[in-house]
PDB file of N, CA and C in Angstrom:
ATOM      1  N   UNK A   1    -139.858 127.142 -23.388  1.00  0.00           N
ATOM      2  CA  UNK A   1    -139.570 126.879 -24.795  1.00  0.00           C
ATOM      3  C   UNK A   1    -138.895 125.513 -24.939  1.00  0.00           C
ATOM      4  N   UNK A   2    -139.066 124.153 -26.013  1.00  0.00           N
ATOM      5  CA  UNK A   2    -138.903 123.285 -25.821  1.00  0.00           C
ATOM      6  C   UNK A   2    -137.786 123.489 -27.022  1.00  0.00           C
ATOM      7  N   UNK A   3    -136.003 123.553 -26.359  1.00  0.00           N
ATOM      8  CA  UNK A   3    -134.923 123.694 -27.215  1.00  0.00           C
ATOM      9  C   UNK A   3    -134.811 122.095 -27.643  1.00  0.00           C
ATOM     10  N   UNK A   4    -133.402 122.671 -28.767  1.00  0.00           N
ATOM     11  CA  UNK A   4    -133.293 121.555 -29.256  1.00  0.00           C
ATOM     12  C   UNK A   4    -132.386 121.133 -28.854  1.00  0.00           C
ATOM     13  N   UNK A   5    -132.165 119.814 -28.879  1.00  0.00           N
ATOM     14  CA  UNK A   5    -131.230 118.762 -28.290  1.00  0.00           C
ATOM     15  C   UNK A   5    -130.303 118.246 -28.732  1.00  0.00           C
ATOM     16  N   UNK A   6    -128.514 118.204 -28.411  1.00  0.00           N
ATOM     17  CA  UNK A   6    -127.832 117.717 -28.954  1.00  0.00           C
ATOM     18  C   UNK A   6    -127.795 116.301 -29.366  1.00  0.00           C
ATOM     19  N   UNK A   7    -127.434 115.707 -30.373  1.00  0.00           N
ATOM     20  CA  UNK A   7    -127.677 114.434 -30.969  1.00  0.00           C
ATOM     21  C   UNK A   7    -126.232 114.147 -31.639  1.00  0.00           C
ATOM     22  N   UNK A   8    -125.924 113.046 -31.619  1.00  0.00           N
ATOM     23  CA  UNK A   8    -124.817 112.048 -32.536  1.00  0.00           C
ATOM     24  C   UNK A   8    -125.075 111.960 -33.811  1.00  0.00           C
ATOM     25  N   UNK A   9    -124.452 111.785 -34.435  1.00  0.00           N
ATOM     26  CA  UNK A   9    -124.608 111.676 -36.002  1.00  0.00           C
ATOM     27  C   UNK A   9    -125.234 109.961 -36.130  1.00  0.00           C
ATOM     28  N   UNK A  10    -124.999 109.271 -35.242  1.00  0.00           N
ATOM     29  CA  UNK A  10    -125.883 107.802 -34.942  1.00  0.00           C
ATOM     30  C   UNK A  10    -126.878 107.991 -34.653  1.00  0.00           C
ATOM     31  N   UNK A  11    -127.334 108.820 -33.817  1.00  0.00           N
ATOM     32  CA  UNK A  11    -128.333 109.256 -33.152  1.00  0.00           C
ATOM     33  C   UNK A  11    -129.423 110.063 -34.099  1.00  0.00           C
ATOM     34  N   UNK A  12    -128.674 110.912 -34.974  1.00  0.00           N
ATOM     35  CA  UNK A  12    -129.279 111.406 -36.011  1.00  0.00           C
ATOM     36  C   UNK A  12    -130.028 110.608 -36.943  1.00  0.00           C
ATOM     37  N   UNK A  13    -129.100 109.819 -37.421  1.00  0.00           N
ATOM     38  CA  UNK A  13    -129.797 108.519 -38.511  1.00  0.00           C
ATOM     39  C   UNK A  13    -130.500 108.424 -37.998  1.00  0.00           C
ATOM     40  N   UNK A  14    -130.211 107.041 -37.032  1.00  0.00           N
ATOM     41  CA  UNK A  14    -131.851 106.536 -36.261  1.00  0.00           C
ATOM     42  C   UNK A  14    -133.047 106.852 -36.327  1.00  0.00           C
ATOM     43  N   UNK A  15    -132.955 108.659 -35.955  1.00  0.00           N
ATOM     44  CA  UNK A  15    -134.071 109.648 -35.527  1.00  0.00           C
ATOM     45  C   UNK A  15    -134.927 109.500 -36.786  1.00  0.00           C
ATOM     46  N   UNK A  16    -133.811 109.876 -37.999  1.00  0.00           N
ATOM     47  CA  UNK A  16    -134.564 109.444 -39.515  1.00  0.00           C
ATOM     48  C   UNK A  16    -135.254 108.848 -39.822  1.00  0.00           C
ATOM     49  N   UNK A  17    -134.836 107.763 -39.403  1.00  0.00           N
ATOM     50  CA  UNK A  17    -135.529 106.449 -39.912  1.00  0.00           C
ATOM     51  C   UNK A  17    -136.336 106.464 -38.648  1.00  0.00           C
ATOM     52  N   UNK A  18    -136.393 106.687 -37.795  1.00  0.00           N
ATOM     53  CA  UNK A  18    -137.289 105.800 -36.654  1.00  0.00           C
ATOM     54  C   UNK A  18    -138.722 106.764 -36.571  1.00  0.00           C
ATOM     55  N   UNK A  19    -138.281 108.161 -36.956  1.00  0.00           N
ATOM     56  CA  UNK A  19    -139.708 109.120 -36.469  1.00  0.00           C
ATOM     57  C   UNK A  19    -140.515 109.035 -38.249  1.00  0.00           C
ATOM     58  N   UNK A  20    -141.763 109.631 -37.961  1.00  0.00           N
ATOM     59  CA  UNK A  20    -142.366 110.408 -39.291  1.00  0.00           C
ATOM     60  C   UNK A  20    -142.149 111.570 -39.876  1.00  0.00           C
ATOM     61  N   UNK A  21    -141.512 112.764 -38.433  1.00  0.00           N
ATOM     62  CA  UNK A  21    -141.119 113.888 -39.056  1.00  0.00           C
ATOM     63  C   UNK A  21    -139.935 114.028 -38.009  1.00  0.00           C
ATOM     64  N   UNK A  22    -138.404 114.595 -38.646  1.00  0.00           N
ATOM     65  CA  UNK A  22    -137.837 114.909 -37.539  1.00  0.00           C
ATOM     66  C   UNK A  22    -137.195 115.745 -38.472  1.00  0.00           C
ATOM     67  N   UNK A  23    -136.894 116.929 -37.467  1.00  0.00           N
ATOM     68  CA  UNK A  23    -135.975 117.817 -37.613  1.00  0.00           C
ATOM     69  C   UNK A  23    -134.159 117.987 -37.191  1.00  0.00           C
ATOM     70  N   UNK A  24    -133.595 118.965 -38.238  1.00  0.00           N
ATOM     71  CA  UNK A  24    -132.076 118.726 -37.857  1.00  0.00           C
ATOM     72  C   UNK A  24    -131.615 120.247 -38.133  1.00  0.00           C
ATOM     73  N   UNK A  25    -130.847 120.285 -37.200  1.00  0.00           N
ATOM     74  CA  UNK A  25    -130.404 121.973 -37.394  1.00  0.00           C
ATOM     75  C   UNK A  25    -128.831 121.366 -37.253  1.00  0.00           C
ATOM     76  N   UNK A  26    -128.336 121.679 -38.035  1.00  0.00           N
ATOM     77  CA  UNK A  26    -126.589 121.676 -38.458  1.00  0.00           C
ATOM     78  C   UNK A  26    -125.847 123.062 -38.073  1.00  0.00           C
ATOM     79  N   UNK A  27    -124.964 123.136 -37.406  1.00  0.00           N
ATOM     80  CA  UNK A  27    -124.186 124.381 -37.041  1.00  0.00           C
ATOM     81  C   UNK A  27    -123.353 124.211 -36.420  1.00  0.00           C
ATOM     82  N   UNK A  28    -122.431 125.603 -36.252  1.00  0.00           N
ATOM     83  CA  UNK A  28    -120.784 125.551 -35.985  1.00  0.00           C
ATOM     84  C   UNK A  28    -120.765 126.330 -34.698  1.00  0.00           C
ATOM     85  N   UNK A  29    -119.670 125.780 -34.181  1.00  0.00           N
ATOM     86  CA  UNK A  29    -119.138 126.304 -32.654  1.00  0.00           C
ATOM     87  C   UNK A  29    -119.032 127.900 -32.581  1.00  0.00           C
ATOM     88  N   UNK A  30    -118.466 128.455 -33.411  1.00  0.00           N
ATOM     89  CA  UNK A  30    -118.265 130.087 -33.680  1.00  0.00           C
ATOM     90  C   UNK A  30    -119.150 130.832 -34.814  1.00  0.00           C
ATOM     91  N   UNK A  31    -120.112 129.787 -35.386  1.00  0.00           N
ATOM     92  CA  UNK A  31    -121.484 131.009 -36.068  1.00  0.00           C
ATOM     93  C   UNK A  31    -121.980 131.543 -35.638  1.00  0.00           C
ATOM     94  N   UNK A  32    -122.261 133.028 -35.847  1.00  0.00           N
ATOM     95  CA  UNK A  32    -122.880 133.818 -35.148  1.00  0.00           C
ATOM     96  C   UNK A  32    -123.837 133.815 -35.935  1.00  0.00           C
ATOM     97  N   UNK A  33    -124.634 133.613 -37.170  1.00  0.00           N
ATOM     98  CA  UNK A  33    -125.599 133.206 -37.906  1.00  0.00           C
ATOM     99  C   UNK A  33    -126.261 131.964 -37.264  1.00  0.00           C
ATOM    100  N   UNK A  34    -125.895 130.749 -37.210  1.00  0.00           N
ATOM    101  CA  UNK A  34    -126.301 129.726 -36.266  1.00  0.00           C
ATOM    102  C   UNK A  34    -127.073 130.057 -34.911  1.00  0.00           C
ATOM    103  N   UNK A  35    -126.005 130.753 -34.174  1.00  0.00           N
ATOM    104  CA  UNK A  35    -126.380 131.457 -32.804  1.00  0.00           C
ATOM    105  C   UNK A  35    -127.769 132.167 -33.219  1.00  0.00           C
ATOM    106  N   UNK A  36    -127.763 132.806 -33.931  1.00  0.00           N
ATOM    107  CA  UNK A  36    -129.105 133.914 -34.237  1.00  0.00           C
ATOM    108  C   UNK A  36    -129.906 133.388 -34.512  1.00  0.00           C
ATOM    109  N   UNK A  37    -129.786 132.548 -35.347  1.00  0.00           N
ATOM    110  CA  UNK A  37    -130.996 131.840 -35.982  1.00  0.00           C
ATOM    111  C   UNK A  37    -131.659 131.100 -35.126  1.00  0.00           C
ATOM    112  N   UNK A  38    -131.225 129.915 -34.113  1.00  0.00           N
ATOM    113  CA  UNK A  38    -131.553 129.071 -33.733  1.00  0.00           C
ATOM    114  C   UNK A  38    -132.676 129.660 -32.691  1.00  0.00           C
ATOM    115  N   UNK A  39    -132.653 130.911 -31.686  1.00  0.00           N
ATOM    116  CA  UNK A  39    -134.187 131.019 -30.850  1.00  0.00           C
ATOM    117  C   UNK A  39    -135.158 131.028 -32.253  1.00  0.00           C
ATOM    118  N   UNK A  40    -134.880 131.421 -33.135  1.00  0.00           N
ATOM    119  CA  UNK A  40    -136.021 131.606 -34.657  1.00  0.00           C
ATOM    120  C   UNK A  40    -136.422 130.676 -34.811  1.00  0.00           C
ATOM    121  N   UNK A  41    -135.469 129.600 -34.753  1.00  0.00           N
ATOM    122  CA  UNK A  41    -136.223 128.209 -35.583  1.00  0.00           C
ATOM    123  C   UNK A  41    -137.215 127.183 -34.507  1.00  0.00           C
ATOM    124  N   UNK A  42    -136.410 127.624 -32.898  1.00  0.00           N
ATOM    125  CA  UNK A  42    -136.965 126.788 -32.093  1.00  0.00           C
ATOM    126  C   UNK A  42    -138.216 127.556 -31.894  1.00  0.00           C
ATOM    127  N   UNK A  43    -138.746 128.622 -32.072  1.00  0.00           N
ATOM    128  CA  UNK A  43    -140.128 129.096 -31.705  1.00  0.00           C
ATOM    129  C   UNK A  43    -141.012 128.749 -32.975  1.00  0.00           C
ATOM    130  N   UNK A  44    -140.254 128.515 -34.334  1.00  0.00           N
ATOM    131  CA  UNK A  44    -140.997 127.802 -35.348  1.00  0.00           C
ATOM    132  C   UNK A  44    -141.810 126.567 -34.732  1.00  0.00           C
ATOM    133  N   UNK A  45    -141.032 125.573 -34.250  1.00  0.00           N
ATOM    134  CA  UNK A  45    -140.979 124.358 -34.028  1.00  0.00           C
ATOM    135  C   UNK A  45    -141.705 124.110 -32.757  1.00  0.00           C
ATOM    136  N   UNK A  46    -141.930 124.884 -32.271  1.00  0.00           N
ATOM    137  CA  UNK A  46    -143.008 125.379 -30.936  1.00  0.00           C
ATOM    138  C   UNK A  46    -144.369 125.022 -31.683  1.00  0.00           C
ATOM    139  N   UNK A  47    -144.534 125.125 -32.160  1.00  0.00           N
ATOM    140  CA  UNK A  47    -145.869 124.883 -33.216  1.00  0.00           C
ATOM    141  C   UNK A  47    -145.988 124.056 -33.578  1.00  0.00           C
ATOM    142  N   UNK A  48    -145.375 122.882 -33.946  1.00  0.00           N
ATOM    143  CA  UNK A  48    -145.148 121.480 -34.281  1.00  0.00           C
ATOM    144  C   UNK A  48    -144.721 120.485 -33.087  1.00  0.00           C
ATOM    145  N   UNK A  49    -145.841 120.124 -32.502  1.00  0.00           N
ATOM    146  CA  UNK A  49    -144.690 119.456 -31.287  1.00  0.00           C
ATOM    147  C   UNK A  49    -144.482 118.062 -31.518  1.00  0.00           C
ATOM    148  N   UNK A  50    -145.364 117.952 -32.679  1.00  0.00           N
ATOM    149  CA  UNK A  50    -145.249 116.153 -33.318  1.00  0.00           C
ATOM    150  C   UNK A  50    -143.897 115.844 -34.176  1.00  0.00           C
ATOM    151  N   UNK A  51    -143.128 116.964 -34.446  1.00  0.00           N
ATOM    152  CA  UNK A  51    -142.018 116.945 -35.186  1.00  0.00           C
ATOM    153  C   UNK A  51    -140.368 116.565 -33.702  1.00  0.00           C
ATOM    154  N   UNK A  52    -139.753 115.365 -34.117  1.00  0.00           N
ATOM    155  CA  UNK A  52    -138.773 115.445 -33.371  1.00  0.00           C
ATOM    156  C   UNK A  52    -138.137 116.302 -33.386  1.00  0.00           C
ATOM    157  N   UNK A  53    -137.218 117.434 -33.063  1.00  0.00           N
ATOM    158  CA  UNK A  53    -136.010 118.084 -32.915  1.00  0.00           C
ATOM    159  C   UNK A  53    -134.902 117.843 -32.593  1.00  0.00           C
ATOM    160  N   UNK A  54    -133.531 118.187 -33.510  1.00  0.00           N
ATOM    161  CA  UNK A  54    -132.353 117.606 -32.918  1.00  0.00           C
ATOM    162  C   UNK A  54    -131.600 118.666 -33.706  1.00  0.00           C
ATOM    163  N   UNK A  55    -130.311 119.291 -32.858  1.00  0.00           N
ATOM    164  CA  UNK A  55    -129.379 120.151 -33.227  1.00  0.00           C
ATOM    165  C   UNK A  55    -127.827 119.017 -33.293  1.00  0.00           C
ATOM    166  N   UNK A  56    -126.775 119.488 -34.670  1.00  0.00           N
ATOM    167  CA  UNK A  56    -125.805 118.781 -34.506  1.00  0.00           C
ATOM    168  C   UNK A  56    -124.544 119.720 -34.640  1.00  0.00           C
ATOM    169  N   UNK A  57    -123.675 119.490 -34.084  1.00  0.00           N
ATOM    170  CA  UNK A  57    -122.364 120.656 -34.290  1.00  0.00           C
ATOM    171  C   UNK A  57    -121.491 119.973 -35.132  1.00  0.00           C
ATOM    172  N   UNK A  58    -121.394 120.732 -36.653  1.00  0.00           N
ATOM    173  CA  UNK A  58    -120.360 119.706 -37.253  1.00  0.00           C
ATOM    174  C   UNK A  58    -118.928 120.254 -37.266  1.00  0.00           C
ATOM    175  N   UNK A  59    -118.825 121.685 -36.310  1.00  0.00           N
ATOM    176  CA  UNK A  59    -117.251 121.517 -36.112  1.00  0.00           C
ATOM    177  C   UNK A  59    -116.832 120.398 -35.054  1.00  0.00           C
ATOM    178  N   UNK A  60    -117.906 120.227 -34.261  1.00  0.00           N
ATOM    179  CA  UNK A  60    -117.616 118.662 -33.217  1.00  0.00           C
ATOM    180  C   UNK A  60    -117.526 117.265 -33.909  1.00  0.00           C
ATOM    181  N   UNK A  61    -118.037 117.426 -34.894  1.00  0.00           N
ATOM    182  CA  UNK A  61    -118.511 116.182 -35.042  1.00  0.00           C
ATOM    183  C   UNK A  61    -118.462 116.202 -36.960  1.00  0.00           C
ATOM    184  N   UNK A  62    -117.088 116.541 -37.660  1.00  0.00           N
ATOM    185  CA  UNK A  62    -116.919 117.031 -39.024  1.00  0.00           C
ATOM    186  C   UNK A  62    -117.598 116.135 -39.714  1.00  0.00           C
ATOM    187  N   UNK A  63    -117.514 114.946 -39.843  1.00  0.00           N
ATOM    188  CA  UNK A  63    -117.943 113.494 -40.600  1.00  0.00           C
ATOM    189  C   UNK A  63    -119.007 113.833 -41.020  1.00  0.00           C
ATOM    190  N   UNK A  64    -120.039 114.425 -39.926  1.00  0.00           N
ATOM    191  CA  UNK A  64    -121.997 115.009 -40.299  1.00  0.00           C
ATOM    192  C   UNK A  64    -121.792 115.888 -41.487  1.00  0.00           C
ATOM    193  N   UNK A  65    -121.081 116.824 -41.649  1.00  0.00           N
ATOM    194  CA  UNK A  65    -120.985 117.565 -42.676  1.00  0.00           C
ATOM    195  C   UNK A  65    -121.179 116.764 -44.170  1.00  0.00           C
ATOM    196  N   UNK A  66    -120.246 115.529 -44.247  1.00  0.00           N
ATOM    197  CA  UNK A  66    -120.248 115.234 -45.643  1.00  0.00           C
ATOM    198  C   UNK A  66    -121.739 114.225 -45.566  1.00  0.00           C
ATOM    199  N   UNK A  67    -121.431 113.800 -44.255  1.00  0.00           N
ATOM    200  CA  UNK A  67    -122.770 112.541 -44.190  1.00  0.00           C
ATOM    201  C   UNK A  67    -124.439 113.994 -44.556  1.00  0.00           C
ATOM    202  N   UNK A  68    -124.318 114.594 -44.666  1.00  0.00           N
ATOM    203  CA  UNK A  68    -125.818 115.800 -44.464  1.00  0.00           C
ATOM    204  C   UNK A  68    -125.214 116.324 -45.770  1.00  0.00           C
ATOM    205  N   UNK A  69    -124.264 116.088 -46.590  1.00  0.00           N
ATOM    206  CA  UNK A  69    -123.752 117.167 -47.699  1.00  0.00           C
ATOM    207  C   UNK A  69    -124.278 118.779 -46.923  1.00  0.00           C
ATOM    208  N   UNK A  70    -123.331 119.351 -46.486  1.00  0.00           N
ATOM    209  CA  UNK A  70    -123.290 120.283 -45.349  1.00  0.00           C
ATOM    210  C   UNK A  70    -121.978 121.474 -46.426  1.00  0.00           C
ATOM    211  N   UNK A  71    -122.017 122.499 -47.138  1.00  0.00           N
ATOM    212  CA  UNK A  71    -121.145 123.134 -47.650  1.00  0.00           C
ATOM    213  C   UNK A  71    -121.308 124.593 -46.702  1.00  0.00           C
ATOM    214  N   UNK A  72    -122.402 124.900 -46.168  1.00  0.00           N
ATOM    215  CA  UNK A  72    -122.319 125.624 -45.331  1.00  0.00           C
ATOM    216  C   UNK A  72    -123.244 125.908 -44.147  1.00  0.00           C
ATOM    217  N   UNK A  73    -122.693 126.528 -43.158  1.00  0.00           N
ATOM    218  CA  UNK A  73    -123.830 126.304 -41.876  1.00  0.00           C
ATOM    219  C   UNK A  73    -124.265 127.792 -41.735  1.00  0.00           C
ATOM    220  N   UNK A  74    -125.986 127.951 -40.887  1.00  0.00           N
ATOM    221  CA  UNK A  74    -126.347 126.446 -40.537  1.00  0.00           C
ATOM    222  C   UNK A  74    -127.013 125.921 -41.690  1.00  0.00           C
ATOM    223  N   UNK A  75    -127.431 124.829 -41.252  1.00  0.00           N
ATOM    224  CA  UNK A  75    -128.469 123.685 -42.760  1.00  0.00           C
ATOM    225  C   UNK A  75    -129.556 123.428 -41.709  1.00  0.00           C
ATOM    226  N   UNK A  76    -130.767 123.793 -41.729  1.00  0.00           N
ATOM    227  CA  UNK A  76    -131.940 123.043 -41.220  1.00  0.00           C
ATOM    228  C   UNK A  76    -132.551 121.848 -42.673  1.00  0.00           C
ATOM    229  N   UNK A  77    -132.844 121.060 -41.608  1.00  0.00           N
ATOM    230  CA  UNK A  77    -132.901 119.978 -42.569  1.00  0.00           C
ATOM    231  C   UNK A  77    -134.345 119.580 -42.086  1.00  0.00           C
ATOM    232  N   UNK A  78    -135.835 119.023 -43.067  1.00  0.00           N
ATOM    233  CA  UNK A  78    -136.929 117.972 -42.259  1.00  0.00           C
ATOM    234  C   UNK A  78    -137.010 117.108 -42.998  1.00  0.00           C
ATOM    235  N   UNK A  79    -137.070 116.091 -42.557  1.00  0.00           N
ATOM    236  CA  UNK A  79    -137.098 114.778 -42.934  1.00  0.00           C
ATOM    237  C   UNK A  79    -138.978 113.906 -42.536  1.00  0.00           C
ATOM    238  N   UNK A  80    -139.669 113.840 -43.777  1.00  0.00           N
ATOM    239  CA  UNK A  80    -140.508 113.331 -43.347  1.00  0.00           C
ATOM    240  C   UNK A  80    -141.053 111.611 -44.091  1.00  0.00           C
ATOM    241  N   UNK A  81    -140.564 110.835 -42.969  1.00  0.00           N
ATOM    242  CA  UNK A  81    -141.006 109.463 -43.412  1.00  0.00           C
ATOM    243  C   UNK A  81    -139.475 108.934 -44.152  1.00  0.00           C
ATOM    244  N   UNK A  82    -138.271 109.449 -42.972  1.00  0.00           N
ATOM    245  CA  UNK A  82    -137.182 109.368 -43.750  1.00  0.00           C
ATOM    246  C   UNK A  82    -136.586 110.033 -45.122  1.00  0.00           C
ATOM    247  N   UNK A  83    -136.945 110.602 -45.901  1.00  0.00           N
ATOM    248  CA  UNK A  83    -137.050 111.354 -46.347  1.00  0.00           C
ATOM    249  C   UNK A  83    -137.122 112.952 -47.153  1.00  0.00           C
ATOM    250  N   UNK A  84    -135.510 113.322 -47.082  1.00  0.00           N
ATOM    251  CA  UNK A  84    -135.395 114.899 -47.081  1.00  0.00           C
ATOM    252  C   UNK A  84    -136.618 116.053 -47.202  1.00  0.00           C
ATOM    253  N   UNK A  85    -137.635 116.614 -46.893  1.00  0.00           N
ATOM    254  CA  UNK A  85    -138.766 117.657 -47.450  1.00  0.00           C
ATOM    255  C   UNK A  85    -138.167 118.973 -46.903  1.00  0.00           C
ATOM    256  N   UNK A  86    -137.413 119.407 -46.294  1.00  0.00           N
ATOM    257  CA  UNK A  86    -136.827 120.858 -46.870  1.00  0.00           C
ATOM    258  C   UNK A  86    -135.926 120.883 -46.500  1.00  0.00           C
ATOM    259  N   UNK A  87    -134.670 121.774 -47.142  1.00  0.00           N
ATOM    260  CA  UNK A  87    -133.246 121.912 -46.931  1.00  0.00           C
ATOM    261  C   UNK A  87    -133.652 123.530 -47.027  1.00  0.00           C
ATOM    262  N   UNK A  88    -133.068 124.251 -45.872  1.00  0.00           N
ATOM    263  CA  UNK A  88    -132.456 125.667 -46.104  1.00  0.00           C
ATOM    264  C   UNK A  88    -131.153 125.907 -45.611  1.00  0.00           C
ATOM    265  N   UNK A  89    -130.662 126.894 -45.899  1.00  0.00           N
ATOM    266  CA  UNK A  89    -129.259 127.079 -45.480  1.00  0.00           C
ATOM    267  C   UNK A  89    -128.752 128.445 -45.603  1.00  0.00           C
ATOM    268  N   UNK A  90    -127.807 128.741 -44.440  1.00  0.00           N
ATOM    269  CA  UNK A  90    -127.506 129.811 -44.468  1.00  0.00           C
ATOM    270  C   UNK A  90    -128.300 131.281 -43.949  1.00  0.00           C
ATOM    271  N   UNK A  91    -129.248 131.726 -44.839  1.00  0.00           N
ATOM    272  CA  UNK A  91    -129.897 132.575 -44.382  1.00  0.00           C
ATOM    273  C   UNK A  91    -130.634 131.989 -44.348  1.00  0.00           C
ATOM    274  N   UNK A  92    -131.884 131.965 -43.487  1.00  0.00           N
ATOM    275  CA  UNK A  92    -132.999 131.443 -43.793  1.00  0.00           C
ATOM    276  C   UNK A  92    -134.100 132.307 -43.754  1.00  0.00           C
ATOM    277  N   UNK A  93    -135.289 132.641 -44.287  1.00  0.00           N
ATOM    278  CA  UNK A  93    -136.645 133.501 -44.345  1.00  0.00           C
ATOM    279  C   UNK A  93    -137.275 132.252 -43.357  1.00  0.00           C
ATOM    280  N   UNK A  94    -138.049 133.029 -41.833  1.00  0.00           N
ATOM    281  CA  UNK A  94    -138.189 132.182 -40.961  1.00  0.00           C
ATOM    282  C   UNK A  94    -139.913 132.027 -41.315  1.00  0.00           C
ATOM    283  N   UNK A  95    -140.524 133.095 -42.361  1.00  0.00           N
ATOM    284  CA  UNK A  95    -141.690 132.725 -42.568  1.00  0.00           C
ATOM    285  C   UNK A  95    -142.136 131.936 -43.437  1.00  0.00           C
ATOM    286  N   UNK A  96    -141.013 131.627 -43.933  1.00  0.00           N
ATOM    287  CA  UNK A  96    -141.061 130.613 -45.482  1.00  0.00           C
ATOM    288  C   UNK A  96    -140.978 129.410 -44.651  1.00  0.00           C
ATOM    289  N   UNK A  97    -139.770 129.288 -43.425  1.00  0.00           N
ATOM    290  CA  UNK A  97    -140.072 127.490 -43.314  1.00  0.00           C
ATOM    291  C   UNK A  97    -141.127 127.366 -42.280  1.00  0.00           C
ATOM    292  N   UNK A  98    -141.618 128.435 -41.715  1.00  0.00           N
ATOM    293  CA  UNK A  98    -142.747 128.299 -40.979  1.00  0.00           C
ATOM    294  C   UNK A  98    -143.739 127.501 -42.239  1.00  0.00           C
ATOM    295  N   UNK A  99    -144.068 128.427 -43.125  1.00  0.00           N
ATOM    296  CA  UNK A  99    -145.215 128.154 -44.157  1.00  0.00           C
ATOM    297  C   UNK A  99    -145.231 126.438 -44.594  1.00  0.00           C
ATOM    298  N   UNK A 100    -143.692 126.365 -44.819  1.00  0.00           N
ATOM    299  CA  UNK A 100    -142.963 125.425 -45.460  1.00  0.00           C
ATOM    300  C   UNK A 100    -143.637 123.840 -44.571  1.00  0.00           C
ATOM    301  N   UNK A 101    -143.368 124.094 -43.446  1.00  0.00           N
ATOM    302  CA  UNK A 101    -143.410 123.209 -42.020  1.00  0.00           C
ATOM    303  C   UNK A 101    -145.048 122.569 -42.496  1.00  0.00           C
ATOM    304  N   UNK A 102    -145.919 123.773 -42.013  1.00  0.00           N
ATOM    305  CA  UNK A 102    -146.805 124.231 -42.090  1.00  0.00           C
ATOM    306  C   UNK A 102    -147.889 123.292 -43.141  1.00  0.00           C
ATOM    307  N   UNK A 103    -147.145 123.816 -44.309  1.00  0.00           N
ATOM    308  CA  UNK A 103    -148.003 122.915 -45.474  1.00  0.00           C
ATOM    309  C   UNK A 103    -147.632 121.209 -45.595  1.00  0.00           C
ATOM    310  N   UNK A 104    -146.674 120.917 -44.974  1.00  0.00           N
ATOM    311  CA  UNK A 104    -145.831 119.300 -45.069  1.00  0.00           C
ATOM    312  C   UNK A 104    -147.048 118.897 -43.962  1.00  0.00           C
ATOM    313  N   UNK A 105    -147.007 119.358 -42.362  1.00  0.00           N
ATOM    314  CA  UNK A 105    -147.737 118.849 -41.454  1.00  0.00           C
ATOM    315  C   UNK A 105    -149.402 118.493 -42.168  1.00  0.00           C
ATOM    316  N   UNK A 106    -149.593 119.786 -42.508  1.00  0.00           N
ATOM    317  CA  UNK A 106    -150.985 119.751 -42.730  1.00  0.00           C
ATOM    318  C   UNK A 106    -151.614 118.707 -43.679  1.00  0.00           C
ATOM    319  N   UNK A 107    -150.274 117.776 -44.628  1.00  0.00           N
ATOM    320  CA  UNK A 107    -150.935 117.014 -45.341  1.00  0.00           C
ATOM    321  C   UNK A 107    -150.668 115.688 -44.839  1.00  0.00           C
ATOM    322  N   UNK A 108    -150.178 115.221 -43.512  1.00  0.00           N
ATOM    323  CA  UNK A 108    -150.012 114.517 -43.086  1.00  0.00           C
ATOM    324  C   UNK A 108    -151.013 113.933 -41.773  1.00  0.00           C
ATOM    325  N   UNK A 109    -151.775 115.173 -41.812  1.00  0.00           N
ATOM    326  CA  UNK A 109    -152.723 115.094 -41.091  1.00  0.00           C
ATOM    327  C   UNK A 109    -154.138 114.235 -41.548  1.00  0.00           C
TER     328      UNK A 109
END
């Protein structure tokens, strides 16, 4: 399974601006929502392998929070062409951002 990778909030930007599609999963040291979610999202993303991936911890790293407007974790974030195209948060329905993913890729194709 190809997890996701810790990243800098520098590192993050960049990714923004530098890829066509990249992904961001936002989460906290002690979520157990985060924890759960995340094998969910990375087997989403198994399916997309043209999409970058990057996980950020904003109890490590608080600043990401306001820089991502972050009110609660986690926040999956995709960014395509720099570009916010979906924000979920919190709970997430893993067939919705599948679909979600899904229909963004397909028109980029």
């Amino acid at each position: 399974m190809n997890q996701l990778n810790q990243t800098t909030l520098e590192e993050a930007r960049n990714g923004i601006e530098q890829n066509r599609l990249y992904f961001l999963y936002l989460y906290g040291t002690n979520c157990s929502v985060c924890h759960a979610l995340l094998p969910q999202v990375e087997e989403v993303l198994e399916d997309f392998p043209q999409i970058i991936r990057k996980k950020l911890n904003v109890h490590e790293i608080p600043e990401a929070a306001g820089a991502f407007s972050v009110f609660t974790i986690p926040v999956l974030l995709l960014y395509v062409e720099g570009k916010e195209s979906i924000r979920e948060a919190r709970f997430v329905n893993i067939d919705s951002l599948r679909s979600s993913i899904n229909r963004i890729v397909s028109m980029l194709d």
